[in-house]
Protein backbone atom coordinates (compact mmCIF):
# COMPACT_ATOMS: atom_id res chain seq x y z
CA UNK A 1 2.56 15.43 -40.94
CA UNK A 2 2.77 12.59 -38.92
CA UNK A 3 1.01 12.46 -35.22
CA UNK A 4 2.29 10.40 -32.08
CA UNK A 5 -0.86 9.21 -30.13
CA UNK A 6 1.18 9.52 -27.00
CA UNK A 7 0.91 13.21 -27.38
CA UNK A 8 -3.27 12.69 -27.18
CA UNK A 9 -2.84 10.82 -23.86
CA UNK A 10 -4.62 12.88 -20.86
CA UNK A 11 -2.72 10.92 -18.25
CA UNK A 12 -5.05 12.14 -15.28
CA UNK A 13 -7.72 11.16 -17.17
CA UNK A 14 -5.81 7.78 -17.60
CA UNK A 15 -4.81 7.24 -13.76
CA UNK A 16 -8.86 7.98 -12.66
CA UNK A 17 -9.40 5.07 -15.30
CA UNK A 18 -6.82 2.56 -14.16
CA UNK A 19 -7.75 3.18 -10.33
CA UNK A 20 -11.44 2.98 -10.96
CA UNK A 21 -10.89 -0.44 -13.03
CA UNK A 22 -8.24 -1.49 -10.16
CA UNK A 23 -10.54 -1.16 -7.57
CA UNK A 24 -13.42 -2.22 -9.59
CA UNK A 25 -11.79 -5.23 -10.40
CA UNK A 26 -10.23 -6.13 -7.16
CA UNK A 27 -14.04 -5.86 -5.22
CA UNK A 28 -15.58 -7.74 -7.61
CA UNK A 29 -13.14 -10.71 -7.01
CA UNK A 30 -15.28 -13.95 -5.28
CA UNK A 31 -14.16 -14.63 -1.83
CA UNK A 32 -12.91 -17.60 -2.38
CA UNK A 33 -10.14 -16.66 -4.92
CA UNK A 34 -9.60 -13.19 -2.80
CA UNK A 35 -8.77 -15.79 0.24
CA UNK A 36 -6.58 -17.86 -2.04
CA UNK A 37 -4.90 -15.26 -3.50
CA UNK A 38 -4.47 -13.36 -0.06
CA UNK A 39 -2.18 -16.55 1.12
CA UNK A 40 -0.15 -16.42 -1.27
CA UNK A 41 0.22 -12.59 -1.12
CA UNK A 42 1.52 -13.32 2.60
CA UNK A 43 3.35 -16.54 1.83
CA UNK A 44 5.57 -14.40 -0.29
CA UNK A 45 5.78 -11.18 2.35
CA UNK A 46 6.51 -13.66 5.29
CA UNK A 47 9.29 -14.93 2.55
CA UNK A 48 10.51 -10.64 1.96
CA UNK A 49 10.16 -9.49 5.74
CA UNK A 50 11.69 -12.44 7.21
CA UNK A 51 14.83 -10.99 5.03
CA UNK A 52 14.73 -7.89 7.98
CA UNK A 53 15.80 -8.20 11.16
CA UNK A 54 13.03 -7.15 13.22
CA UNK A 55 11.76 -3.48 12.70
CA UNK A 56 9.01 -1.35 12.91
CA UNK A 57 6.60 -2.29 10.09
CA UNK A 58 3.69 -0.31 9.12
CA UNK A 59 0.94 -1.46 7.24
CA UNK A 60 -2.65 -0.15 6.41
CA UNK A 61 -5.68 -1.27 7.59
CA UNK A 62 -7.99 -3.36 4.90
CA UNK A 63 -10.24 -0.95 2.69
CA UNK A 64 -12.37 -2.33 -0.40
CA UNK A 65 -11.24 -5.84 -0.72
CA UNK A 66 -7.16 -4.64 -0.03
CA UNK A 67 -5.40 -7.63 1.09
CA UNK A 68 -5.73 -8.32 4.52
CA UNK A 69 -2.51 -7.94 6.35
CA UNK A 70 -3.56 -8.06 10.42
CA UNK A 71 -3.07 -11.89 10.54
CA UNK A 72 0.56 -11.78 9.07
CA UNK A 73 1.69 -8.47 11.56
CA UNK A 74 0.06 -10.16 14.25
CA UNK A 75 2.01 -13.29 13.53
CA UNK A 76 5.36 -10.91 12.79
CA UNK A 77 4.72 -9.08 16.58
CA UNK A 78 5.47 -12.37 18.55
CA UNK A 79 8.82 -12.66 16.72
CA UNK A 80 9.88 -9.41 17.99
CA UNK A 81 8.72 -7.06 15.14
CA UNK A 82 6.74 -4.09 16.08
CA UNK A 83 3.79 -2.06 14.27
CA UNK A 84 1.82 0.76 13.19
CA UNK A 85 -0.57 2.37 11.25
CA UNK A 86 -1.25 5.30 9.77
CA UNK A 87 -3.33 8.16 10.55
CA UNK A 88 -4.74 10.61 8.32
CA UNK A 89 -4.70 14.48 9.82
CA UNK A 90 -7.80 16.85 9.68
CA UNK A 91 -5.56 19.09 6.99
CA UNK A 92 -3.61 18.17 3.95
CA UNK A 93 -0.36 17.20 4.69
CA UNK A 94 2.01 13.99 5.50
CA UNK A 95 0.09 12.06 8.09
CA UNK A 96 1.77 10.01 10.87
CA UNK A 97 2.01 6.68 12.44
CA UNK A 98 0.88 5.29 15.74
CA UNK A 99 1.96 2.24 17.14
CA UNK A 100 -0.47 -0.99 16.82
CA UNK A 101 -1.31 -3.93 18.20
CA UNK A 102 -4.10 -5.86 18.17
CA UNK A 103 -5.65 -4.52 21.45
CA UNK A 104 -5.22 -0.95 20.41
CA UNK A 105 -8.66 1.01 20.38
CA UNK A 106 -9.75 1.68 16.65
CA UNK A 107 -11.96 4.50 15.66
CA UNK A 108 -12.65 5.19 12.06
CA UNK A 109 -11.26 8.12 10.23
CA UNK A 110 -12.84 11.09 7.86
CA UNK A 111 -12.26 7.84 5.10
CA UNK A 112 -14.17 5.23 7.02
CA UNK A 113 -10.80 3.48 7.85
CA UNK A 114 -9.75 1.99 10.85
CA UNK A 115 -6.97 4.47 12.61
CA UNK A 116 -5.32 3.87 16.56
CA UNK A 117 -6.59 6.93 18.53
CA UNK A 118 -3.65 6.77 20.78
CA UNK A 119 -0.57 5.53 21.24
CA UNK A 120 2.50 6.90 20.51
CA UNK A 121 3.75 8.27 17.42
CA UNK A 122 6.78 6.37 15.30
CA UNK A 123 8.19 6.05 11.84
CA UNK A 124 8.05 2.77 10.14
CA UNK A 125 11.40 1.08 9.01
CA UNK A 126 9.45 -0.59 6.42
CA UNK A 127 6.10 -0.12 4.95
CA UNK A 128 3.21 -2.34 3.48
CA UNK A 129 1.74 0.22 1.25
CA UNK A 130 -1.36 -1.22 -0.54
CA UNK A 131 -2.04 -0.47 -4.24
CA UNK A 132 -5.31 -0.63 -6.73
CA UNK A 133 -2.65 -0.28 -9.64
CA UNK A 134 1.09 -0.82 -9.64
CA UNK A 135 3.16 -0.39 -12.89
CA UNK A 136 6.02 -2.29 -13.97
CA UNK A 137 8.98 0.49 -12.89
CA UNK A 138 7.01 0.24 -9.15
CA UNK A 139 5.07 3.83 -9.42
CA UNK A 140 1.71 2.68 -7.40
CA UNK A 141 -1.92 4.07 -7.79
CA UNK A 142 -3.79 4.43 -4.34
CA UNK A 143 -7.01 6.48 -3.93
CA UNK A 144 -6.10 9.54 -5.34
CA UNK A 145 -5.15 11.93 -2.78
CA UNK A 146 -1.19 11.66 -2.25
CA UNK A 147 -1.65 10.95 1.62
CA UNK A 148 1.19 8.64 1.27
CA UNK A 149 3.38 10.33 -1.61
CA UNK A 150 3.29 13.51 0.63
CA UNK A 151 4.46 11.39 3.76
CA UNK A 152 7.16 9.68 2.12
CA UNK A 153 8.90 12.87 0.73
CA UNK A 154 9.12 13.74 4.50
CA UNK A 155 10.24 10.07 5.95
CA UNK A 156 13.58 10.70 6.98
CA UNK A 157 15.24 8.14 6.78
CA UNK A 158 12.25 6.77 3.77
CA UNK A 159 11.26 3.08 4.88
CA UNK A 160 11.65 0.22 2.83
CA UNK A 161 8.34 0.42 1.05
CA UNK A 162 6.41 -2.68 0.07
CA UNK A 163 3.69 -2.91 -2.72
CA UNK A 164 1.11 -5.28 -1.79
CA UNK A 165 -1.87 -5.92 -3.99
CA UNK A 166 -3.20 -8.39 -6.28
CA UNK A 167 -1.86 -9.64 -9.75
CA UNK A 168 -4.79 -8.10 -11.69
CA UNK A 169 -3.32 -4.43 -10.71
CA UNK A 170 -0.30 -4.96 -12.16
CA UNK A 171 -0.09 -2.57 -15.59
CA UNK A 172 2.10 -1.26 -17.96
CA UNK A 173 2.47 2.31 -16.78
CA UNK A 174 0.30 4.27 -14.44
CA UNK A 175 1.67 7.63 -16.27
CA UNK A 176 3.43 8.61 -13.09
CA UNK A 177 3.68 12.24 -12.28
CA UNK A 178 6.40 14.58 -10.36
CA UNK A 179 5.27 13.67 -7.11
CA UNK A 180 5.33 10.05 -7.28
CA UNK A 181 7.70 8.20 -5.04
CA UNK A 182 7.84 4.46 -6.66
CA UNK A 183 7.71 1.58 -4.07
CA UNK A 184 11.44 -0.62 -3.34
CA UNK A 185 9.30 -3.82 -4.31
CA UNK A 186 5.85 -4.88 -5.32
CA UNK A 187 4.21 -8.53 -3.55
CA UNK A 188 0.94 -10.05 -5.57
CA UNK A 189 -0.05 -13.60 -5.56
CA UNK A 190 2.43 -14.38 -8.07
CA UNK A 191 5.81 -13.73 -6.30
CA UNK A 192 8.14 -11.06 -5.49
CA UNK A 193 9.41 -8.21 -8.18
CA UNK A 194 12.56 -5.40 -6.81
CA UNK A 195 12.54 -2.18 -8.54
């Protein structure tokens, strides 16, 4: 009798290994190639968004060495554009987006993350969604928890969704599950991949 190793795979056992080497990998980058890399990470999203007319992006505030997107959307709201960011509820659930700029009062969340505490609520038309893993059909690892899986099965209409990370995320397969939602296109330091 023969026996396919595929069957032996414990995918959540592989996902809490690929995130935990993503971010692993990503925080112990020096900050001299996480700068480097970071400009070219823009370079090619200034090169995607400027594709849109301007819209309401969201994005996500920086969390354990993420890329850094403030400087582009700041650059992106004086050519019309608009943002926001999301905030996470007290409950599980989808959570929502408030509008952002940078004089917008900041309070950190339950996470430790950066959220606006007021402002009014809107939906992004397109979405920088970070990633510590991102596989090669555009299925995305974040921390776990689904925040953003639950919110997009909601979105109505879904924004154009953006995975931005760096190079050394990028994977095979990140043994997607049910719930997954896959990002529209994934930006690293290397370029620009549609799924």
């Amino acid at each position: 009798m023969v026996h396919s190793t595929d069957n032996l795979i414990d995918p959540v056992a592989q996902r809490s290994l690929l995130r935990r080497r993503g971010i692993a990998s990503r925080e112990a980058m020096p900050a001299e190639t996480h700068a480097l890399l970071s400009a070219h990470i823009e370079s090619h999203l200034d090169a995607e968004l400027l594709q849109h007319a301007p819209a309401m992006l969201g994005f996500c505030w920086p969390f354990r060495g993420e890329f850094d997107a403030r400087p582009l959307v700041t650059r992106l709201l004086g050519l019309g554009w608009q943002a926001c960011l999301p905030v996470v509820g007290e409950t599980i659930g989808p959570m929502v987006f408030r509008q952002w700029t940078p004089d917008t009062p900041m309070q950190a969340d339950k996470h430790g993350i950066a959220t606006p505490q007021q402002g009014a609520f809107v939906v992004p038309d397109i979405l920088l969604l970070p990633f510590n893993v991102i596989d090669a059909r555009g299925y995305r690892l974040g921390y776990g928890a689904g925040y953003f899986d639950r919110t997009l099965a909601v979105l109505d209409p879904r924004p154009f969704v953006i995975g931005v990370g760096f190079g050394l995320g990028v994977v095979a397969s990140v043994y997607p599950q049910p719930h997954d939602i896959p990002v529209n296109c994934r930006v690293t330091e290397t370029g620009i991949c549609h799924f």
